[in-house]
C-alpha atoms as a PDB file:
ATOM      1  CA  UNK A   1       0.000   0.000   0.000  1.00  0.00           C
ATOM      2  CA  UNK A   2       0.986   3.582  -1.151  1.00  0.00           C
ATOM      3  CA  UNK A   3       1.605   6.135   1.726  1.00  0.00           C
ATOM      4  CA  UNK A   4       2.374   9.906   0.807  1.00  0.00           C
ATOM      5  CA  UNK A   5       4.740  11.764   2.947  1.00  0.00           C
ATOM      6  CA  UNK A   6       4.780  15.987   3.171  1.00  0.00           C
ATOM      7  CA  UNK A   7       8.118  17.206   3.804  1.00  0.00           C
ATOM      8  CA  UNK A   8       9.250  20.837   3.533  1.00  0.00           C
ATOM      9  CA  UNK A   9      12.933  22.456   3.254  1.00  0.00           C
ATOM     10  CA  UNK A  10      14.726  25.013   3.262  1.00  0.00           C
ATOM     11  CA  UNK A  11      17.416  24.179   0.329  1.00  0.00           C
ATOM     12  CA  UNK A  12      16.403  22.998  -3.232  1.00  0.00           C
ATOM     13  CA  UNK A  13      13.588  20.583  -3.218  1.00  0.00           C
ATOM     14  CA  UNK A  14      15.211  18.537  -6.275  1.00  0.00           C
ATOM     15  CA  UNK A  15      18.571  18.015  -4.469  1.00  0.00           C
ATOM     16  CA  UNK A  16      17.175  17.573  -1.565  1.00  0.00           C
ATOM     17  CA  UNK A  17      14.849  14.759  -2.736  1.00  0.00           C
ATOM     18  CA  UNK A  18      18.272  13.340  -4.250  1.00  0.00           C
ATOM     19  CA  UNK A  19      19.612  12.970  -1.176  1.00  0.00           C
ATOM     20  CA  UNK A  20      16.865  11.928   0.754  1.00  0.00           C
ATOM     21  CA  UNK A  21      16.618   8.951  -1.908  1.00  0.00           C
ATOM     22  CA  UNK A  22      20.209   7.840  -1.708  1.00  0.00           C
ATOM     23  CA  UNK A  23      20.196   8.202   2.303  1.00  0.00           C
ATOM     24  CA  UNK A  24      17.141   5.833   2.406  1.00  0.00           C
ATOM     25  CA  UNK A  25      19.015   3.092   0.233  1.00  0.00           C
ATOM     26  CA  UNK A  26      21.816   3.331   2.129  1.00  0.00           C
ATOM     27  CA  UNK A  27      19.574   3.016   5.519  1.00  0.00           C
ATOM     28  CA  UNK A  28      17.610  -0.171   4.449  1.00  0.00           C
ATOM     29  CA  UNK A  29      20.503  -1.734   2.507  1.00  0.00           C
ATOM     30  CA  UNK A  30      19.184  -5.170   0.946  1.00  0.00           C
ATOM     31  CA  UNK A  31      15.393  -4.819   2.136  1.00  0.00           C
ATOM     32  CA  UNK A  32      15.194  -1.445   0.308  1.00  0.00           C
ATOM     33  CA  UNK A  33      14.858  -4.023  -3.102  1.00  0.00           C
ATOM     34  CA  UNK A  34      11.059  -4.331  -2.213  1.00  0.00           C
ATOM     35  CA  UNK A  35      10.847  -0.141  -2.263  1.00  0.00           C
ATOM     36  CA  UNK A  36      10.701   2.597  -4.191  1.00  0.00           C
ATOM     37  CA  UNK A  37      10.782   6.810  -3.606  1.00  0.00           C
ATOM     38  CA  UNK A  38       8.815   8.818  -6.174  1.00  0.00           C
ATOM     39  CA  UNK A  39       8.393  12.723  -5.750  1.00  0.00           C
ATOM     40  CA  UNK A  40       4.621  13.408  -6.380  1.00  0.00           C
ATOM     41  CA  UNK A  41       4.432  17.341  -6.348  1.00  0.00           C
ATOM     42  CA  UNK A  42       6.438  20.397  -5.263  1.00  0.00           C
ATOM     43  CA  UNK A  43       4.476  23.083  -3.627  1.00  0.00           C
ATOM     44  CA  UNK A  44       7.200  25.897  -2.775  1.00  0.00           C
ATOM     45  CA  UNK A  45       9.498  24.535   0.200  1.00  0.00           C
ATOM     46  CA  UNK A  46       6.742  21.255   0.274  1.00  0.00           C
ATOM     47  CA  UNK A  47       7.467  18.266  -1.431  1.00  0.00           C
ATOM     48  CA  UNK A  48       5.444  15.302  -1.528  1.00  0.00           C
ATOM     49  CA  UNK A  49       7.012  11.860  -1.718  1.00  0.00           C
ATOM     50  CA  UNK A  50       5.176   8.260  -2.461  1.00  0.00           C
ATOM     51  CA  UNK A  51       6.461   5.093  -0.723  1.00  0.00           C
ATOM     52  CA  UNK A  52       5.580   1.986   0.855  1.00  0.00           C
ATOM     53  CA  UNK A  53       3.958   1.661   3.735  1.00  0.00           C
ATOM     54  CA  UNK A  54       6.997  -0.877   5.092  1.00  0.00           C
ATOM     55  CA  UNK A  55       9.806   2.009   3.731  1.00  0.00           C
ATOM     56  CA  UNK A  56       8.103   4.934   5.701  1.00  0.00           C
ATOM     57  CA  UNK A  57      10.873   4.091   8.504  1.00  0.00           C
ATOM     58  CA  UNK A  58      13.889   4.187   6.477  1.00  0.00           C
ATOM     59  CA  UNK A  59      12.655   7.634   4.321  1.00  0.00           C
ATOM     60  CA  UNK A  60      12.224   9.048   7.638  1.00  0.00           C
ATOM     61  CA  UNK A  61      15.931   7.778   9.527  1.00  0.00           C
ATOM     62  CA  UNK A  62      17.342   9.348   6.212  1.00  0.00           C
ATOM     63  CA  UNK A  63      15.705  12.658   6.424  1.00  0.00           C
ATOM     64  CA  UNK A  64      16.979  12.663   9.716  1.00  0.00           C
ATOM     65  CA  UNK A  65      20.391  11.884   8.948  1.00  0.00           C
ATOM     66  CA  UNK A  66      20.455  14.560   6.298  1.00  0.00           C
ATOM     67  CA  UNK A  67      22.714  17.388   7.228  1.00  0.00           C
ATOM     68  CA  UNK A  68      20.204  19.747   5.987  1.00  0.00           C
ATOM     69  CA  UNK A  69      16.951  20.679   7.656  1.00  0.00           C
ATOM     70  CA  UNK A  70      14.358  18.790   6.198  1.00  0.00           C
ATOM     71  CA  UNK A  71      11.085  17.620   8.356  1.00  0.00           C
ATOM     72  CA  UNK A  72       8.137  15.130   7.746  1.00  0.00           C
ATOM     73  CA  UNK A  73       5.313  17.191   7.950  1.00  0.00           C
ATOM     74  CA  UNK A  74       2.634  14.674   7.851  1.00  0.00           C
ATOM     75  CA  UNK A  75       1.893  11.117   6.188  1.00  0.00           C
ATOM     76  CA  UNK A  76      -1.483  10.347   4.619  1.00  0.00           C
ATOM     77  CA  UNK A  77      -3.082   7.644   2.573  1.00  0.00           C
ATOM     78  CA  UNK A  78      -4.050   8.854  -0.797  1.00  0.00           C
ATOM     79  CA  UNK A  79      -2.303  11.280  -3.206  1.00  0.00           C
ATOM     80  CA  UNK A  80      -5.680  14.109  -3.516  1.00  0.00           C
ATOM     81  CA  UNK A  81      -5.273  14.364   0.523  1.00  0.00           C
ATOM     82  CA  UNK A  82      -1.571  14.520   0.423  1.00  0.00           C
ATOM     83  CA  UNK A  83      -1.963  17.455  -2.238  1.00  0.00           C
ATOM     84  CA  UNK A  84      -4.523  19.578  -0.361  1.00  0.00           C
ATOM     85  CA  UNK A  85      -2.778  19.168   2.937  1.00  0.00           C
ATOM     86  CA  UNK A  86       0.398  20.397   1.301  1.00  0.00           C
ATOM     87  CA  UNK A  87      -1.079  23.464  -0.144  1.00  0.00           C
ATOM     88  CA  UNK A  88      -3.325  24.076   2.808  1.00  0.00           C
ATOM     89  CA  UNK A  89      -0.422  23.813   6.270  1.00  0.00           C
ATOM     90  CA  UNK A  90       1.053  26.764   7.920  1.00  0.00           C
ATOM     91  CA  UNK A  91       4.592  26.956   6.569  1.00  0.00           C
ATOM     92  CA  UNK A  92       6.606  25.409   9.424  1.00  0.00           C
ATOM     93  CA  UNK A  93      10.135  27.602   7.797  1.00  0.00           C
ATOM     94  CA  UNK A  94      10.491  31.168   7.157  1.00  0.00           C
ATOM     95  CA  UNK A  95      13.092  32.668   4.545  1.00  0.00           C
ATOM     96  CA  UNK A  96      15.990  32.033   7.597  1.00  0.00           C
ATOM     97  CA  UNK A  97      14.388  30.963  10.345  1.00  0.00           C
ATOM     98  CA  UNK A  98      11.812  28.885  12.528  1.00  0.00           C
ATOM     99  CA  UNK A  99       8.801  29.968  12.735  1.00  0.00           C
ATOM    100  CA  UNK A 100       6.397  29.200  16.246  1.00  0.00           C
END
């Protein structure tokens, strides 16, 4: 089953996305074989990825792991819901900093 994850950035969305990609791989190792990362829509500093349900974890750890700021917003079931919601949410990042 197809999950959809909302993440937003400060740096550019396409590198980013790069490197959250190779960071997963490199997470899951072998059991990565049964995944797959696909970048659905780019709304500003938003980005919407589609994954597995089972690879959730390991897009996560790598967005972590990323030296550049990069946050799961939310994760949602179908790909309309994923689009509103990442049109629709507060900005969580400001041109430089954090915003409350």
């Amino acid at each position: 089953m197809a999950r959809y994850l909302i993440m937003e950035t400060l740096d550019d969305v396409e590198t980013v996305y790069g490197e959250l990609e190779a960071a997963a791989q490199g997470i899951a190792g072998l059991a990565w074989l049964g995944c797959r990362m696909e970048l659905k829509g780019v709304y500003g500093n938003r980005f919407v990825v589609r994954t597995r349900t089972k690879c959730i974890k390991w897009v996560r750890a790598a967005a972590a792991s990323l030296g550049r700021p990069v946050v799961t917003v939310r994760v949602t079931g179908s790909a309309r819901k994923a689009e509103a919601l990442a049109k629709s949410l507060k900005p969580l990042y400001a041109p430089g900093k954090l915003l409350d």
